[in-house]
N, C-alpha and C. Protein backbone atom coordinates (compact mmCIF):
# COMPACT_ATOMS: atom_id res chain seq x y z
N UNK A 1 68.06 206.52 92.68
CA UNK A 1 69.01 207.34 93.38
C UNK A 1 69.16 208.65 92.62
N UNK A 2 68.56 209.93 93.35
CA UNK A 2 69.06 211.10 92.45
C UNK A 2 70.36 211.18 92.42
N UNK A 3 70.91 211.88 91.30
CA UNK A 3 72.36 211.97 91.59
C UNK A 3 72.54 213.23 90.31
N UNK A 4 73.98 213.77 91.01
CA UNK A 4 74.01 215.09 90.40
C UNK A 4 74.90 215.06 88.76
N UNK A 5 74.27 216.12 87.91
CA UNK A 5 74.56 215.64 86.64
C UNK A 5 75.62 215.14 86.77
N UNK A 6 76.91 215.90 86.63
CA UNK A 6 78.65 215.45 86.58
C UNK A 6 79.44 215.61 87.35
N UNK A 7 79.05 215.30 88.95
CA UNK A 7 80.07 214.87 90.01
C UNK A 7 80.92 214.95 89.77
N UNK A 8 82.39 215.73 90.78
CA UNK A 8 83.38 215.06 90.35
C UNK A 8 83.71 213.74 90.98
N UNK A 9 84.97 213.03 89.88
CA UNK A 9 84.67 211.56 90.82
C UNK A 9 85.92 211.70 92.22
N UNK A 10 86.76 212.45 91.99
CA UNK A 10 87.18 212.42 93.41
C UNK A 10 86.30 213.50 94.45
N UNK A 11 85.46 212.79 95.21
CA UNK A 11 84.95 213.42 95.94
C UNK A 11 85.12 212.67 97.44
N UNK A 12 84.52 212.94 98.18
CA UNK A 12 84.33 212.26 99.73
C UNK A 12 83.88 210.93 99.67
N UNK A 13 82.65 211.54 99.00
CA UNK A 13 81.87 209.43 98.90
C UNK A 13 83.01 208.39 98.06
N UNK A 14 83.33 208.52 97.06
CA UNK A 14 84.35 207.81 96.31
C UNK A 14 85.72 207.43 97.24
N UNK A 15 85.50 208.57 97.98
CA UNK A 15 87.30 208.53 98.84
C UNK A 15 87.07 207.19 99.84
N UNK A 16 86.01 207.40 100.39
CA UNK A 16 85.49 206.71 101.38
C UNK A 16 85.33 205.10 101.16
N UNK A 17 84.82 205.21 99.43
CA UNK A 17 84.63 203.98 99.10
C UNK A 17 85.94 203.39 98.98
N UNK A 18 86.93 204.28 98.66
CA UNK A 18 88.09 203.43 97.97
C UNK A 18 88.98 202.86 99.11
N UNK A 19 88.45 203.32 100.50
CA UNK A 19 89.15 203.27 101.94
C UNK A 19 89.24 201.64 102.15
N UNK A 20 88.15 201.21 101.19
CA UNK A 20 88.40 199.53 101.66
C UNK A 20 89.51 199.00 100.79
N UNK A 21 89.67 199.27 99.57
CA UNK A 21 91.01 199.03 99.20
C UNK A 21 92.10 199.49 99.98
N UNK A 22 92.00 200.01 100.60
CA UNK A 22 93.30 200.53 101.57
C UNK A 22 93.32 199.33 102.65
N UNK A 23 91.83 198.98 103.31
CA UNK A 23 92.20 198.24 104.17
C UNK A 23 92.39 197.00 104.21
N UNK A 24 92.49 196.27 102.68
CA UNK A 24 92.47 194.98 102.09
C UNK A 24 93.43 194.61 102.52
N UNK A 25 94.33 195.27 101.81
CA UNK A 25 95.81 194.30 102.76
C UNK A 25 95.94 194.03 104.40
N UNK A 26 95.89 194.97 104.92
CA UNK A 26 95.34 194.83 106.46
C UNK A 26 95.24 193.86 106.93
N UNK A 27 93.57 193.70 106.33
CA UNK A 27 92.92 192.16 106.35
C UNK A 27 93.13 190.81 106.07
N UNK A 28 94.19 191.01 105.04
CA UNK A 28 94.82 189.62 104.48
C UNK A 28 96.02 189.77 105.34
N UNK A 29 96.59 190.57 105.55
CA UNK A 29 97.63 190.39 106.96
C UNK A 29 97.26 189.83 107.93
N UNK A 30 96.51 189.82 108.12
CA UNK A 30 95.61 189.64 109.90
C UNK A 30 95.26 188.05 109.66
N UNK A 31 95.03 188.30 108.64
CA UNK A 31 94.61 186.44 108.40
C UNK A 31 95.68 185.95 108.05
N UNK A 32 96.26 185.95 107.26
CA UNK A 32 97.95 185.02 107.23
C UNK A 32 98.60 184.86 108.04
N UNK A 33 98.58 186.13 109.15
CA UNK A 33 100.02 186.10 109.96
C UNK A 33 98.47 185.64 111.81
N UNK A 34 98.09 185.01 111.03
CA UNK A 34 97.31 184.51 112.17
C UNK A 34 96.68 185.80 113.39
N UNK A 35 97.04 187.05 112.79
CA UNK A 35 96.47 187.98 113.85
C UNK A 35 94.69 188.19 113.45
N UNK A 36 94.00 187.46 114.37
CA UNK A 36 93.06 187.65 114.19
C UNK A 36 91.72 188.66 114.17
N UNK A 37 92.18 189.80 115.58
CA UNK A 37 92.29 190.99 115.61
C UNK A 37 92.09 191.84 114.74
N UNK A 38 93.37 192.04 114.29
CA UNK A 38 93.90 192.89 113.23
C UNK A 38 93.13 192.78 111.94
N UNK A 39 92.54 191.55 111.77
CA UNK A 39 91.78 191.18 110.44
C UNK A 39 90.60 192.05 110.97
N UNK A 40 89.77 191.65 112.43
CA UNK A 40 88.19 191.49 112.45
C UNK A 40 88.36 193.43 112.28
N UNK A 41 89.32 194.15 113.36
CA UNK A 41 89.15 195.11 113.05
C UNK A 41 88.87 196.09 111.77
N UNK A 42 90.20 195.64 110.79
CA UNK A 42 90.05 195.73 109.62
C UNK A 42 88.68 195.84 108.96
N UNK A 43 88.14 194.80 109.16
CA UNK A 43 87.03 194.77 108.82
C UNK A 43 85.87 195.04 108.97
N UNK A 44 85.58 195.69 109.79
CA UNK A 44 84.92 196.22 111.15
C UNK A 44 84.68 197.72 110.25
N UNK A 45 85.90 198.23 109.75
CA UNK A 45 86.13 199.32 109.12
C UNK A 45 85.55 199.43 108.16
N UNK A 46 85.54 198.30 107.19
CA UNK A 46 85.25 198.09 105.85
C UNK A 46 83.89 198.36 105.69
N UNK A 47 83.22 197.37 106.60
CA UNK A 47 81.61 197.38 106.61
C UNK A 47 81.16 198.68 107.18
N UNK A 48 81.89 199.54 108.33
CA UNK A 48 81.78 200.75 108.27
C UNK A 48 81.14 201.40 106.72
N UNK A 49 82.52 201.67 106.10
CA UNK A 49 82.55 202.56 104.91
C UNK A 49 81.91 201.80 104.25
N UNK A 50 81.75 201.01 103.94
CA UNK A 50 80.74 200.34 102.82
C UNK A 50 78.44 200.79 103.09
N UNK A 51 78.61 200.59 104.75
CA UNK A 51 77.56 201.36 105.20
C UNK A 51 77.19 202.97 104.79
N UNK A 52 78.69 203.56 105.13
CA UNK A 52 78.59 205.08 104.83
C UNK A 52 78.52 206.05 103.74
N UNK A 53 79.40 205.42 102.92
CA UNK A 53 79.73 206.01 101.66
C UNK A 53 78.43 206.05 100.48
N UNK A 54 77.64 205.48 100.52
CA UNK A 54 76.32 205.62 99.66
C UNK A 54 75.34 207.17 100.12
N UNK A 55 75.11 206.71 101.38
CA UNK A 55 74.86 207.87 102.27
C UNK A 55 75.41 209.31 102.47
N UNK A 56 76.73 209.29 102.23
CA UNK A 56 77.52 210.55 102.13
C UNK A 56 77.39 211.07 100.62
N UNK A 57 77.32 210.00 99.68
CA UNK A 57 77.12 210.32 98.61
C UNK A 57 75.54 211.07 98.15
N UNK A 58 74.71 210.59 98.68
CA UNK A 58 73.49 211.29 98.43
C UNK A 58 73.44 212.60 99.62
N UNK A 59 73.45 212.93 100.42
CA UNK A 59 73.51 213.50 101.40
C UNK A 59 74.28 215.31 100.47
N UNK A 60 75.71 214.54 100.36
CA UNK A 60 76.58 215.81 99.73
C UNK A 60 76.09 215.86 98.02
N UNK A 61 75.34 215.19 97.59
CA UNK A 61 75.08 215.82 96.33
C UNK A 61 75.87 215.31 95.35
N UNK A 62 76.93 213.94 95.46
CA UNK A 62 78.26 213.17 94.88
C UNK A 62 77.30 211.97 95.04
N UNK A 63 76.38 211.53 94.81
CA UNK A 63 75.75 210.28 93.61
C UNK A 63 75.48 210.12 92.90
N UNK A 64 76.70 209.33 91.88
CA UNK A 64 76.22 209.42 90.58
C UNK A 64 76.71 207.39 90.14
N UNK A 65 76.30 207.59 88.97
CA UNK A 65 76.52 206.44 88.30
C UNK A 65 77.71 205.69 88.39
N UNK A 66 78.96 206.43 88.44
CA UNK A 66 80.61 206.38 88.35
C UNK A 66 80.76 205.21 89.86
N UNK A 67 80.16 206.37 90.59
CA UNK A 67 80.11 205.96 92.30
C UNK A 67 79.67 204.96 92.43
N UNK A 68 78.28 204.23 91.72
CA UNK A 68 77.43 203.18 92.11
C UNK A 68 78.30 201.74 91.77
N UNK A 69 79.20 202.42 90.53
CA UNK A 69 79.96 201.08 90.05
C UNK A 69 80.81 200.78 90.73
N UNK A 70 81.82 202.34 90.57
CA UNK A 70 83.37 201.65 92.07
C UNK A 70 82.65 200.90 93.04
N UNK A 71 81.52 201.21 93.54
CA UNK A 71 81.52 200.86 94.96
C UNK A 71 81.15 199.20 94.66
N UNK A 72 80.42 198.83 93.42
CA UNK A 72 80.24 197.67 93.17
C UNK A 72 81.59 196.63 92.79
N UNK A 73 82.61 197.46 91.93
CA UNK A 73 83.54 197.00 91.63
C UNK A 73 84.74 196.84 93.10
N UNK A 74 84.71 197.07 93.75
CA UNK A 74 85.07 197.39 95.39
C UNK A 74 84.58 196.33 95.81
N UNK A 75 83.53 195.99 96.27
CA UNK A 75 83.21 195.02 96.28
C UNK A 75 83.30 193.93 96.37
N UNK A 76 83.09 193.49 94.89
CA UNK A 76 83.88 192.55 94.29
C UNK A 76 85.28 192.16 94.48
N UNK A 77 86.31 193.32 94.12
CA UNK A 77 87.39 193.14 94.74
C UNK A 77 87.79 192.33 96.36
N UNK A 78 86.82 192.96 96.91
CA UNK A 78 87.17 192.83 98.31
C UNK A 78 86.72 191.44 98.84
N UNK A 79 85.37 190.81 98.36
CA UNK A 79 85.41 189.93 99.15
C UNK A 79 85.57 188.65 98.27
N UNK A 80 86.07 188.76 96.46
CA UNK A 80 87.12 187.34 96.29
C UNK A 80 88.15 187.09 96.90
N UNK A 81 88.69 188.62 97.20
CA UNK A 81 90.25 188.69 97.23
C UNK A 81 90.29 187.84 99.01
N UNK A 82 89.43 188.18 99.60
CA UNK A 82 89.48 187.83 100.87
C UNK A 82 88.75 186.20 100.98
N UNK A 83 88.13 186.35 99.98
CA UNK A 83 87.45 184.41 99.36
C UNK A 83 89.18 183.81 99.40
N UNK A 84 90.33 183.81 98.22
CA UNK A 84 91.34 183.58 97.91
C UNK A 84 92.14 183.52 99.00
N UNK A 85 92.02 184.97 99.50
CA UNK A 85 93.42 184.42 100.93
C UNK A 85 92.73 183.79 101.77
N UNK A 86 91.24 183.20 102.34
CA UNK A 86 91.01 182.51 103.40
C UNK A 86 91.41 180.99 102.78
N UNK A 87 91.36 180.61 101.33
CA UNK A 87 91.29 179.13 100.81
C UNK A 87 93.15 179.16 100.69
N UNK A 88 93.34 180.20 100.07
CA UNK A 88 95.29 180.31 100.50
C UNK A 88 95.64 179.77 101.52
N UNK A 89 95.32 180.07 102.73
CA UNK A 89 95.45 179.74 104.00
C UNK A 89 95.23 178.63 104.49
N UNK A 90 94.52 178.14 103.72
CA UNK A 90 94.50 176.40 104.45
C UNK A 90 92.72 176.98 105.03
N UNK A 91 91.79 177.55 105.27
CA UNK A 91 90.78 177.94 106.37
C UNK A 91 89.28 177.35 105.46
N UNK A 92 89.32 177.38 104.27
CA UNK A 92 88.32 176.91 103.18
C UNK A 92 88.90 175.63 102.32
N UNK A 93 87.96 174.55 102.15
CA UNK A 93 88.25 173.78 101.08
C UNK A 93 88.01 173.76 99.80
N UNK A 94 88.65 172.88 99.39
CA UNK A 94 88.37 173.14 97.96
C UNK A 94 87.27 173.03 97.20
N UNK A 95 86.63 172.32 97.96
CA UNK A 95 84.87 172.24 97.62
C UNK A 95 84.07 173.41 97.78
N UNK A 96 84.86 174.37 98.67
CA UNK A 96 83.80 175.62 99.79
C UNK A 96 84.67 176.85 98.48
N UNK A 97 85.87 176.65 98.02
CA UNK A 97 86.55 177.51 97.50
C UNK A 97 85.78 177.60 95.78
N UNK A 98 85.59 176.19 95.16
CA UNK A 98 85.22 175.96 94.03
C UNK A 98 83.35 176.44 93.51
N UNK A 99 82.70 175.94 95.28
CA UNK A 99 81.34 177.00 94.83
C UNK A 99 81.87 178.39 94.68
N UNK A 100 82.76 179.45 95.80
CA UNK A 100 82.68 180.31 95.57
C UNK A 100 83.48 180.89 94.04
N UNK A 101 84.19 180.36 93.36
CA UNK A 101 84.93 180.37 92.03
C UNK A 101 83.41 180.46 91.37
N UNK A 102 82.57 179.37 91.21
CA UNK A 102 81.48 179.18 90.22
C UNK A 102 80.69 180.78 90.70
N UNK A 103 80.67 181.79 91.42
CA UNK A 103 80.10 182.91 92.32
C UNK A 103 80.86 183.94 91.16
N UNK A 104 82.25 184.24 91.80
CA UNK A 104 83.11 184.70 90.78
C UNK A 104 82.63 184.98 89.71
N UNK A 105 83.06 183.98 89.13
CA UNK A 105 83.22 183.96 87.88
C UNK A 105 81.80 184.11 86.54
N UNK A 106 80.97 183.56 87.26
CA UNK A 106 78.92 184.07 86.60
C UNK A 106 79.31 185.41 86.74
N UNK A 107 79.54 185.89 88.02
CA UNK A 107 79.52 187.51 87.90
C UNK A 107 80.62 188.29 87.13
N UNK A 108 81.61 187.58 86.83
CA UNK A 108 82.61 188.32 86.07
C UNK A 108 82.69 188.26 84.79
N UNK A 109 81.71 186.55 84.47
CA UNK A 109 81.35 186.45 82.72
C UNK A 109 80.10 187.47 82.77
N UNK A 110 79.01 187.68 83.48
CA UNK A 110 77.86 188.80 83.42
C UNK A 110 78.38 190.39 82.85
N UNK A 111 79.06 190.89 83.93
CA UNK A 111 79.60 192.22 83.63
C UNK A 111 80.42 192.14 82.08
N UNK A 112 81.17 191.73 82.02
CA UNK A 112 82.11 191.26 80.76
C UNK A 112 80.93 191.31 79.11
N UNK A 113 80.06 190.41 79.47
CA UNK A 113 79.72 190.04 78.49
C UNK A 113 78.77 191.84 78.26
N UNK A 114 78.42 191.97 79.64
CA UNK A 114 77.47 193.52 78.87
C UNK A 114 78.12 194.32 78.72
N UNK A 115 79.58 194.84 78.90
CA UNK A 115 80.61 195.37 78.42
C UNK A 115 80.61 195.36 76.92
N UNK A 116 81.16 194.18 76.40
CA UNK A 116 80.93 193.55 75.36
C UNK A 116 79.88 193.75 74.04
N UNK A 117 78.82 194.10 75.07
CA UNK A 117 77.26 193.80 74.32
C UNK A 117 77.23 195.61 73.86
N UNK A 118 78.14 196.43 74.73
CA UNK A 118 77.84 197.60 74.67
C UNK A 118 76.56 198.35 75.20
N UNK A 119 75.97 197.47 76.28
CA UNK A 119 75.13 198.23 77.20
C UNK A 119 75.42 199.31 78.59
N UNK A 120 74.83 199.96 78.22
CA UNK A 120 75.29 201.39 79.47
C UNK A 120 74.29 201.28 80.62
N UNK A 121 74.07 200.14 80.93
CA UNK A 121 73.19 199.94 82.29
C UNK A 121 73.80 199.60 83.55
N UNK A 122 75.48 199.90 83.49
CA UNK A 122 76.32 199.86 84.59
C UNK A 122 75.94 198.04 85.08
N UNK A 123 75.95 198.12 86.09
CA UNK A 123 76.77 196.87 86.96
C UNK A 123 75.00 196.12 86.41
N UNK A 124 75.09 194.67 85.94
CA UNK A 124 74.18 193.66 85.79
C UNK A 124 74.11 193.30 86.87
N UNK A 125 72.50 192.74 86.99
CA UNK A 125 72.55 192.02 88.21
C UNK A 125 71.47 191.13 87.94
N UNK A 126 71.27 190.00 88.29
CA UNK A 126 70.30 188.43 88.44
C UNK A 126 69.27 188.66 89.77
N UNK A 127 68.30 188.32 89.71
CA UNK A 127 67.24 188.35 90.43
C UNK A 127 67.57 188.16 91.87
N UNK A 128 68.49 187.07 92.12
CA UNK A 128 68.91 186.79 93.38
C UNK A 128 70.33 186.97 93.71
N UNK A 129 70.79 187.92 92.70
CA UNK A 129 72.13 188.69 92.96
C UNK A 129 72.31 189.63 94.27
N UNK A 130 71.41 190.32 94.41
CA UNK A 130 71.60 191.01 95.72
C UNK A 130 71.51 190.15 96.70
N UNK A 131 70.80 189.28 96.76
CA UNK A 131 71.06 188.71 97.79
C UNK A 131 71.94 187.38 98.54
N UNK A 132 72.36 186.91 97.00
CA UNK A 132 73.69 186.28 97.36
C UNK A 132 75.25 187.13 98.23
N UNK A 133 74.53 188.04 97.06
CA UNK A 133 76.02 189.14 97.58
C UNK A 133 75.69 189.32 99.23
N UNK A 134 74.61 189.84 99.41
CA UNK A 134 74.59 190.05 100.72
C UNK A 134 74.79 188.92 101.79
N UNK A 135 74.50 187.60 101.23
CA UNK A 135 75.26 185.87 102.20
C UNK A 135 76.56 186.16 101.77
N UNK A 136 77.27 186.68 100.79
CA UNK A 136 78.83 186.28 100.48
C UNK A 136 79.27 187.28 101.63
N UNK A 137 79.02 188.60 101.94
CA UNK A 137 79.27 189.27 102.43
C UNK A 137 79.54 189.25 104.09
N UNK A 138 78.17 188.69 104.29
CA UNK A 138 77.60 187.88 105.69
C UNK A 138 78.97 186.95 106.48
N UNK A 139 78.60 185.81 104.93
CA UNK A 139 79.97 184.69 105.46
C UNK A 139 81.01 185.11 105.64
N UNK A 140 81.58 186.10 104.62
CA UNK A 140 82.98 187.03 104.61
C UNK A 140 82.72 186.88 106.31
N UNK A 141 82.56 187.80 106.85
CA UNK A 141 82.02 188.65 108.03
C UNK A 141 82.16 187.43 109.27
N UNK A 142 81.49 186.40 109.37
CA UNK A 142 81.61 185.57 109.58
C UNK A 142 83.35 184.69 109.89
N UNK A 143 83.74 184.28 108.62
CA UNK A 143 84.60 183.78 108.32
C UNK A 143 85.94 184.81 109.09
N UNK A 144 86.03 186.23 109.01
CA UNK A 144 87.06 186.80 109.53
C UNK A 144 86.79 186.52 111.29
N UNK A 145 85.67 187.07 111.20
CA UNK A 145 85.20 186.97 112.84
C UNK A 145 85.60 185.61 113.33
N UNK A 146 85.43 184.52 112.96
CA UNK A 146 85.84 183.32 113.56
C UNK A 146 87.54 183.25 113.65
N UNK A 147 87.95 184.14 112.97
CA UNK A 147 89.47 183.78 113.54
C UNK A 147 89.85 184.25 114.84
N UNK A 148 89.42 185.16 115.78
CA UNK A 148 89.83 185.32 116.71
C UNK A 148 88.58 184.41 117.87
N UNK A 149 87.65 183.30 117.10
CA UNK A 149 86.63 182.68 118.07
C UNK A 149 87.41 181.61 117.91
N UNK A 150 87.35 180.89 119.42
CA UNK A 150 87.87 179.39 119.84
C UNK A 150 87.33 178.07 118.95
N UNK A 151 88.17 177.30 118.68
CA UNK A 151 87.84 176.15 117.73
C UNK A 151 86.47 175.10 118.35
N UNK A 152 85.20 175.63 118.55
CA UNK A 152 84.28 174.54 118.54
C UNK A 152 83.90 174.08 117.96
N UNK A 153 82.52 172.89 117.90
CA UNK A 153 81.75 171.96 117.31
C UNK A 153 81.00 172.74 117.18
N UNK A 154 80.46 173.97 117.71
CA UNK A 154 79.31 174.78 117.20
C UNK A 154 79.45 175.85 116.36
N UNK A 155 80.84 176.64 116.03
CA UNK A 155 81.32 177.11 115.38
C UNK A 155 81.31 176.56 113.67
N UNK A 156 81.78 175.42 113.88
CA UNK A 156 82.07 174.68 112.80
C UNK A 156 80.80 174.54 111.97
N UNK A 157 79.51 173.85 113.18
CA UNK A 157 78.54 173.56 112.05
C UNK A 157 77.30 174.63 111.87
N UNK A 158 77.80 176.15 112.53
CA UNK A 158 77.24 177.10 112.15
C UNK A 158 77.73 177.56 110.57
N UNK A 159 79.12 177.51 110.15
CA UNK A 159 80.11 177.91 109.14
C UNK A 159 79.34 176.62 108.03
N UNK A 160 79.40 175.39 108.29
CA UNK A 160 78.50 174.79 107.52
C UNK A 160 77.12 175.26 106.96
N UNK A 161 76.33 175.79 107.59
CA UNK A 161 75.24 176.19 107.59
C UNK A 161 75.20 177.01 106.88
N UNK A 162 75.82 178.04 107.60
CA UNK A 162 75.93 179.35 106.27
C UNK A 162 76.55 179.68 105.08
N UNK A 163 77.86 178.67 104.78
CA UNK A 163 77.80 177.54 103.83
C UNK A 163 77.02 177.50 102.92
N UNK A 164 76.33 176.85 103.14
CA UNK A 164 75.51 175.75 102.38
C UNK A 164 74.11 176.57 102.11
N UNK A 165 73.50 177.90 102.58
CA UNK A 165 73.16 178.82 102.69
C UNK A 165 73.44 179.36 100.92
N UNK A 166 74.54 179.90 101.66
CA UNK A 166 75.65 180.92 100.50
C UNK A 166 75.67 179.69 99.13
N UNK A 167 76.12 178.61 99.40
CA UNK A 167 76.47 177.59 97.87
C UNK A 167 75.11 177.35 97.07
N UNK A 168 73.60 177.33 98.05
CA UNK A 168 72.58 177.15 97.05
C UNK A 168 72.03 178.72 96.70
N UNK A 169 72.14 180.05 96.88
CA UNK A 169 72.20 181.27 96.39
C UNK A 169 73.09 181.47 95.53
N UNK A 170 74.29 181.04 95.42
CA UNK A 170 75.50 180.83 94.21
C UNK A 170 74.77 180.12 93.03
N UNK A 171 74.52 179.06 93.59
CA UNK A 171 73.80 178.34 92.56
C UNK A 171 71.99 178.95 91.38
N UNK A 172 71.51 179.23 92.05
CA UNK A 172 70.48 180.17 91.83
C UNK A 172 71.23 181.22 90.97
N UNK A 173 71.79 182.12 91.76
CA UNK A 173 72.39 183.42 90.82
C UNK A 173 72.97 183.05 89.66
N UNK A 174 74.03 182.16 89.76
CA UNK A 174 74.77 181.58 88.46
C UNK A 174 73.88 181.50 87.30
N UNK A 175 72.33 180.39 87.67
CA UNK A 175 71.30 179.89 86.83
C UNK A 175 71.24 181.19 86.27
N UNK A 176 70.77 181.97 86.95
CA UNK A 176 70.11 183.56 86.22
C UNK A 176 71.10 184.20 85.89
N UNK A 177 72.55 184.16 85.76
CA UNK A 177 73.13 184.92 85.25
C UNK A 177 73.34 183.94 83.64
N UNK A 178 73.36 182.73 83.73
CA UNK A 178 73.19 182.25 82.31
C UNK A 178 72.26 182.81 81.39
N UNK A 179 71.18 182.62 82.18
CA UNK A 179 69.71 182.79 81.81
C UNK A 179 70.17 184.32 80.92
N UNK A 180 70.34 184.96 82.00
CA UNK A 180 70.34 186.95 81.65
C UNK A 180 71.57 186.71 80.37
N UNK A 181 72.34 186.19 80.43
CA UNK A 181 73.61 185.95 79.01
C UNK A 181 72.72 185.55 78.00
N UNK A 182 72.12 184.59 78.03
CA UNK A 182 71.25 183.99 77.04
C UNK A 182 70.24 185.27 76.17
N UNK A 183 69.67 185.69 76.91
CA UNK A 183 68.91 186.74 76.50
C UNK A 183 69.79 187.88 76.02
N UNK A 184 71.45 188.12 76.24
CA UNK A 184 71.37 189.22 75.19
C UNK A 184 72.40 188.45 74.27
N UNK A 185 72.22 187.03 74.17
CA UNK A 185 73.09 187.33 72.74
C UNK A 185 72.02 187.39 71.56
């Protein structure tokens, strides 16, 4: 990604990124207070700006390193926090809640530990990190969307599926995020 020497960091792309923290609560409204709507829209938004803001950032000449992280750290934020209020809610079990904890938390001992290590290679990532993120993201997506879909048998064992999808990519990433710990101590 070219990116310009010293951006400032409040710029458009950053603003844009930070728009999903704005619409977090939203979203956890919409799901608690059973408006289902109100969540998918929400969210609707999110994946918007999450689409856009990389793009605006290279485009206007505001991609830089700073940017690549919020938007990673954003992220993150956004879809434990929305992991937490769906298992809050009664909507995930504790089995579906505890893979995604073991998800969490590899990625939060990863970053931490290269913090730690004093490496400047911004956000770590495991071989099959992108693409877990991109099933966590999926299911997110998923998971809001089904609140305003009718309670079927096909619903249900689609959410299984992708599931179970998402829990053996958790599992994988976790492996390699040990693995990647291992190697820098």
């Amino acid at each position: 990604m070219p990116q310009e020497q010293n951006p400032p960091i409040l710029n458009l792309a950053n603003a844009v990124t930070a728009l999903r923290l704005v619409l977090l609560p939203v979203i956890i409204y919409g799901i608690v207070t059973t408006q289902g709507l109100l969540a998918v829209l929400a969210m609707g938004a999110v994946v918007l700006t999450d689409l856009v803001d990389g793009r605006i950032a290279r485009r206007l000449g505001q991609a830089s390193a700073f940017g690549g992280m919020f938007d990673s750290i954003i992220d993150f934020v956004m879809i434990y926090s929305l992991f937490i209020t769906f298992y809050a809610s009664g909507r995930l079990t504790i089995f579906q809640f505890a893979i995604l904890y073991i998800a969490m938390f590899s990625t939060f001992l990863l970053q931490i530990s290269a913090m730690g290590s004093g490496r400047s290679e911004g956000i770590l990532r495991t071989r099959s990190g992108k693409i877990t993120g991109a099933l966590e993201y999926g299911y997110l997506l998923f998971l809001v969307v089904r609140e305003v879909l009718p309670d079927k048998a096909v619903i249900t064992t689609i959410n299984w599926i992708l599931f179970g999808a998402l829990a053996i990519m958790i599992m994988l990433s976790s492996i390699g995020a040990v693995i990647r710990l291992r190697r820098m101590v």
